[in-house]
C-alpha atoms as a PDB file:
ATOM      1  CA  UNK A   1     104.366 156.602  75.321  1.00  0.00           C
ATOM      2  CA  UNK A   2     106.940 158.987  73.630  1.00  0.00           C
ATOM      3  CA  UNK A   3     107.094 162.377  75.892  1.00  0.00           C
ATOM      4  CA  UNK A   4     103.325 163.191  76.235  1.00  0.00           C
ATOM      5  CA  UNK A   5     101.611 166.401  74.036  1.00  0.00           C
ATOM      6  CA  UNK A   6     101.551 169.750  76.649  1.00  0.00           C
ATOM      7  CA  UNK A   7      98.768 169.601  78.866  1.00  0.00           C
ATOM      8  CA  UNK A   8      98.525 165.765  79.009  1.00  0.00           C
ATOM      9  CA  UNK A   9      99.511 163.748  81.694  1.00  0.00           C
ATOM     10  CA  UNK A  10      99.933 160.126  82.947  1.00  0.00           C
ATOM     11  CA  UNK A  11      96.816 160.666  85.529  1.00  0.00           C
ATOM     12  CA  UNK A  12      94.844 161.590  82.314  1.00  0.00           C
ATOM     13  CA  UNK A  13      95.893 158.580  79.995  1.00  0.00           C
ATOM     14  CA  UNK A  14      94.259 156.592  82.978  1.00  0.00           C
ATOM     15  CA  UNK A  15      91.034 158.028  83.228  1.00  0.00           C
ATOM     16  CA  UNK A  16      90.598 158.014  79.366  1.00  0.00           C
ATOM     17  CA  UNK A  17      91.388 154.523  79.250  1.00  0.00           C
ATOM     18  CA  UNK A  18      88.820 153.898  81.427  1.00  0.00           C
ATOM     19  CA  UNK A  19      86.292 156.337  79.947  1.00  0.00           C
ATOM     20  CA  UNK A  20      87.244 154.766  76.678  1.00  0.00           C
ATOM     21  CA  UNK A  21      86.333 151.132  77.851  1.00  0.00           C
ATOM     22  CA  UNK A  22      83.738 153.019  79.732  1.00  0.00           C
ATOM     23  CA  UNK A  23      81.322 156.165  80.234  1.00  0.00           C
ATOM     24  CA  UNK A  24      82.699 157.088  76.975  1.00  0.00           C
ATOM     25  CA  UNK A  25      81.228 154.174  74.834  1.00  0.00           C
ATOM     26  CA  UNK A  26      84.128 154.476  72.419  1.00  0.00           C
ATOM     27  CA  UNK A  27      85.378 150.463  72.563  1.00  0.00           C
ATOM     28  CA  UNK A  28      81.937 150.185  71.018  1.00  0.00           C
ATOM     29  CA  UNK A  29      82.913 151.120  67.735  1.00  0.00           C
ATOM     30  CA  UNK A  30      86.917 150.799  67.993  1.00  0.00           C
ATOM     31  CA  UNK A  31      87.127 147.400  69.532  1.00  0.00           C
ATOM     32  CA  UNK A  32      88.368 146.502  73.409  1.00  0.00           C
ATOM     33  CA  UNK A  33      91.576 146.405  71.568  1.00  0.00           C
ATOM     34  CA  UNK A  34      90.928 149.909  70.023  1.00  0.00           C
ATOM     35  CA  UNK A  35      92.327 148.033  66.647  1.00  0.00           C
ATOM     36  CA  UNK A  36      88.740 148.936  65.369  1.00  0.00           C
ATOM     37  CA  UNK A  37      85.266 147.087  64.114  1.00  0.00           C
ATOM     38  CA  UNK A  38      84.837 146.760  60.625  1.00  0.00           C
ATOM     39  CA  UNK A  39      81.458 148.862  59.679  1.00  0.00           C
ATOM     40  CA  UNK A  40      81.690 150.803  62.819  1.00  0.00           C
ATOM     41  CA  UNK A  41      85.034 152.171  63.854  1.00  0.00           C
ATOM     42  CA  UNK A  42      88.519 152.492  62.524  1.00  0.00           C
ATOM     43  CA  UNK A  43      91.646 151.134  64.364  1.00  0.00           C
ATOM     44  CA  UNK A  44      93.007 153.972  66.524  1.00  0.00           C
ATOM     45  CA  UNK A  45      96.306 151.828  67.568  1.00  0.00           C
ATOM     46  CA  UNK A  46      98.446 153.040  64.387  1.00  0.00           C
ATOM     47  CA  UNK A  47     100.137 155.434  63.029  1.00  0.00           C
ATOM     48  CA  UNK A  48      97.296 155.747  60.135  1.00  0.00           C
ATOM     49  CA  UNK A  49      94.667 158.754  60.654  1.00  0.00           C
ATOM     50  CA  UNK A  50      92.049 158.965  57.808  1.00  0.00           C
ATOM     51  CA  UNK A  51      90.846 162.726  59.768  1.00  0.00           C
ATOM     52  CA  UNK A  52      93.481 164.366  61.294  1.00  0.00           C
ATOM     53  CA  UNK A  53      97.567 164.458  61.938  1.00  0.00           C
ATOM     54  CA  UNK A  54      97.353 162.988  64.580  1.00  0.00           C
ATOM     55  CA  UNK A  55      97.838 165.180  67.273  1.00  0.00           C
ATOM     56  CA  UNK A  56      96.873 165.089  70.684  1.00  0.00           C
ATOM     57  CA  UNK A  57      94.628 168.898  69.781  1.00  0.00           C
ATOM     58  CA  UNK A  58      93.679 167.434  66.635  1.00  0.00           C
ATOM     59  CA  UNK A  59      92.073 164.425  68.380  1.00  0.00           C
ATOM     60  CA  UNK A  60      90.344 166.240  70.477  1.00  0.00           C
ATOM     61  CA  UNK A  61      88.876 168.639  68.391  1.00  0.00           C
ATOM     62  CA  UNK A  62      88.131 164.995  66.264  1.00  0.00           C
ATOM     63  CA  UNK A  63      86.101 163.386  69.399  1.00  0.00           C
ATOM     64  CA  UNK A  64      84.478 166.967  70.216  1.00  0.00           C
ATOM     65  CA  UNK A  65      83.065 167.397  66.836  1.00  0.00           C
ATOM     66  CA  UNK A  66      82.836 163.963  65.420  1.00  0.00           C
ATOM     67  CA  UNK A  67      82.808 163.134  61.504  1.00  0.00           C
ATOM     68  CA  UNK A  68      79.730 163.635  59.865  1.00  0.00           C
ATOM     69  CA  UNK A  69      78.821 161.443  56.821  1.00  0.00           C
ATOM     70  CA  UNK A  70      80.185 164.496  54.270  1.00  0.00           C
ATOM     71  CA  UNK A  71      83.357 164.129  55.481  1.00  0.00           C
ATOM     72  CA  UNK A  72      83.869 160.803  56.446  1.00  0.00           C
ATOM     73  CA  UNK A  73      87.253 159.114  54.155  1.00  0.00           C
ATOM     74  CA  UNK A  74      85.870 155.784  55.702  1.00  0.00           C
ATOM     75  CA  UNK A  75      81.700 155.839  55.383  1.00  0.00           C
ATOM     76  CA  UNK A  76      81.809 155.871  58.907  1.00  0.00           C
ATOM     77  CA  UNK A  77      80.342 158.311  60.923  1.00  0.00           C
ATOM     78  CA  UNK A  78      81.229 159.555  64.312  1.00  0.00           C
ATOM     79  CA  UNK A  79      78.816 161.512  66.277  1.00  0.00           C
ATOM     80  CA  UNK A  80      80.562 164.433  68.299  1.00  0.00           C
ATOM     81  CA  UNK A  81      81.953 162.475  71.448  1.00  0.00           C
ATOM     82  CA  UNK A  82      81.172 159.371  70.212  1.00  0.00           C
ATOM     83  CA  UNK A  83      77.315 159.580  71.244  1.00  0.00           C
ATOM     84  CA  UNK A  84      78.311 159.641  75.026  1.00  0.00           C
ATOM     85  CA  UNK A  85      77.511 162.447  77.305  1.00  0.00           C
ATOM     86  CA  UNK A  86      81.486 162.683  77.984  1.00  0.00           C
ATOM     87  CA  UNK A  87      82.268 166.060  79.812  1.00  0.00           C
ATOM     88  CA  UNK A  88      85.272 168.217  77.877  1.00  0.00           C
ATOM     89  CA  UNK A  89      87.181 167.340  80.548  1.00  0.00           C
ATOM     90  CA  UNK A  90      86.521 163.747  79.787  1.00  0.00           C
ATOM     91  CA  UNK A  91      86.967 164.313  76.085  1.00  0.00           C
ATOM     92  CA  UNK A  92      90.791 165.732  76.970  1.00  0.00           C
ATOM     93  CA  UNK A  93      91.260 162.494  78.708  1.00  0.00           C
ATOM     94  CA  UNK A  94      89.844 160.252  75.941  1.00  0.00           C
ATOM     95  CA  UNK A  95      91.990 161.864  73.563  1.00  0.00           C
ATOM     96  CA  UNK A  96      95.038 161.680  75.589  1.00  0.00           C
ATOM     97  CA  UNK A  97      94.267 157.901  76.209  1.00  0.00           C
ATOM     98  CA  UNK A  98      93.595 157.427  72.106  1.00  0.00           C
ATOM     99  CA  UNK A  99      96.955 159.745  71.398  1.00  0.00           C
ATOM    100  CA  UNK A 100      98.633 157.105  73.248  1.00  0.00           C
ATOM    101  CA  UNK A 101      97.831 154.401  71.599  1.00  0.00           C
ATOM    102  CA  UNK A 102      99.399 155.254  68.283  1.00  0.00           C
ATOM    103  CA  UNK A 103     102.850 156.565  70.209  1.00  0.00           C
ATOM    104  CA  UNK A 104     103.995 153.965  71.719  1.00  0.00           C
ATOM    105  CA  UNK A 105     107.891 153.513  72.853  1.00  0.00           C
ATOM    106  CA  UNK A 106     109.213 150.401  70.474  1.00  0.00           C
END
Protein backbone atom coordinates (compact mmCIF):
# COMPACT_ATOMS: atom_id res chain seq x y z
CA UNK A 1 0.00 0.00 0.00
CA UNK A 2 0.94 3.76 -0.35
CA UNK A 3 2.98 4.81 3.03
CA UNK A 4 0.59 3.44 5.76
CA UNK A 5 -1.81 6.11 8.04
CA UNK A 6 0.31 6.82 11.66
CA UNK A 7 -0.19 4.17 13.98
CA UNK A 8 -0.68 1.39 11.37
CA UNK A 9 1.66 -1.09 10.55
CA UNK A 10 2.43 -4.07 8.23
CA UNK A 11 2.02 -6.62 11.39
CA UNK A 12 -1.50 -5.03 11.70
CA UNK A 13 -2.67 -5.23 7.94
CA UNK A 14 -2.00 -9.05 8.65
CA UNK A 15 -4.00 -9.69 11.51
CA UNK A 16 -6.96 -7.66 10.04
CA UNK A 17 -6.85 -9.58 7.03
CA UNK A 18 -7.27 -12.44 8.87
CA UNK A 19 -9.84 -11.08 11.34
CA UNK A 20 -11.57 -9.81 8.26
CA UNK A 21 -11.81 -13.36 6.60
CA UNK A 22 -12.18 -14.36 10.17
CA UNK A 23 -13.23 -13.62 13.95
CA UNK A 24 -14.38 -10.48 12.48
CA UNK A 25 -17.23 -11.87 10.19
CA UNK A 26 -16.77 -8.94 7.84
CA UNK A 27 -16.20 -11.17 4.31
CA UNK A 28 -19.77 -12.02 5.24
CA UNK A 29 -21.22 -9.04 3.98
CA UNK A 30 -18.20 -7.59 1.75
CA UNK A 31 -17.36 -10.68 -0.17
CA UNK A 32 -13.90 -12.97 0.21
CA UNK A 33 -12.87 -10.51 -2.35
CA UNK A 34 -14.02 -7.54 -0.12
CA UNK A 35 -15.53 -6.21 -3.70
CA UNK A 36 -18.89 -6.49 -1.71
CA UNK A 37 -22.45 -8.59 -1.78
CA UNK A 38 -25.19 -6.97 -3.31
CA UNK A 39 -28.04 -6.54 -0.41
CA UNK A 40 -25.51 -6.95 2.25
CA UNK A 41 -22.25 -5.11 1.94
CA UNK A 42 -20.62 -2.54 -0.24
CA UNK A 43 -17.26 -3.10 -2.07
CA UNK A 44 -14.49 -1.82 0.22
CA UNK A 45 -11.63 -2.38 -2.62
CA UNK A 46 -12.15 1.26 -4.25
CA UNK A 47 -11.61 4.44 -3.99
CA UNK A 48 -15.61 5.04 -3.52
CA UNK A 49 -16.81 5.57 0.28
CA UNK A 50 -20.63 6.18 0.57
CA UNK A 51 -19.74 7.03 4.80
CA UNK A 52 -16.62 8.45 5.28
CA UNK A 53 -13.23 9.99 3.48
CA UNK A 54 -11.73 7.37 3.67
CA UNK A 55 -9.30 7.50 6.19
CA UNK A 56 -7.66 5.02 8.12
CA UNK A 57 -9.48 7.09 11.69
CA UNK A 58 -12.48 7.50 9.74
CA UNK A 59 -12.76 3.73 9.15
CA UNK A 60 -12.37 2.95 12.30
CA UNK A 61 -14.59 5.11 13.92
CA UNK A 62 -16.98 3.55 10.72
CA UNK A 63 -16.46 -0.28 11.98
CA UNK A 64 -16.68 0.93 15.81
CA UNK A 65 -19.97 2.54 15.39
CA UNK A 66 -21.48 0.94 12.39
CA UNK A 67 -24.28 2.64 10.09
CA UNK A 68 -27.56 2.54 11.36
CA UNK A 69 -30.54 2.41 8.91
CA UNK A 70 -30.99 6.58 9.31
CA UNK A 71 -27.92 7.07 7.90
CA UNK A 72 -27.24 4.49 5.62
CA UNK A 73 -26.57 6.22 1.61
CA UNK A 74 -26.86 2.45 0.58
CA UNK A 75 -30.07 0.78 2.68
CA UNK A 76 -27.56 -1.20 4.18
CA UNK A 77 -26.97 -1.39 7.61
CA UNK A 78 -23.87 -2.12 9.53
CA UNK A 79 -24.05 -3.04 13.09
CA UNK A 80 -21.09 -1.45 15.18
CA UNK A 81 -18.13 -3.97 14.40
CA UNK A 82 -19.88 -5.70 12.00
CA UNK A 83 -21.92 -7.91 14.63
CA UNK A 84 -18.60 -9.62 15.80
CA UNK A 85 -17.31 -9.41 19.27
CA UNK A 86 -13.96 -7.84 17.64
CA UNK A 87 -11.78 -6.27 20.49
CA UNK A 88 -10.71 -2.32 19.64
CA UNK A 89 -7.60 -3.60 19.16
CA UNK A 90 -8.99 -5.88 16.56
CA UNK A 91 -11.15 -3.15 15.12
CA UNK A 92 -7.64 -0.97 14.53
CA UNK A 93 -6.46 -3.95 12.68
CA UNK A 94 -9.62 -4.50 10.58
CA UNK A 95 -9.53 -1.05 9.59
CA UNK A 96 -5.97 -0.97 8.73
CA UNK A 97 -6.51 -4.23 6.65
CA UNK A 98 -9.86 -2.47 4.87
CA UNK A 99 -7.68 1.03 4.48
CA UNK A 100 -5.49 -1.06 2.48
CA UNK A 101 -7.49 -2.29 0.21
CA UNK A 102 -8.55 0.92 -1.44
CA UNK A 103 -4.61 2.26 -1.46
CA UNK A 104 -3.03 0.15 -3.30
CA UNK A 105 0.50 0.95 -5.19
CA UNK A 106 -0.52 0.84 -9.19
Amino acid sequence: PDSLPKGVTAAMIQQGDKLFHGAGICATCHGQDAKGVPGLGVNLTDKEWLHSDGSYEAIVKQILTGVPAGQSKSGIVMPAKGGSAMTDDQVHAVAAYVWSLSHKKK
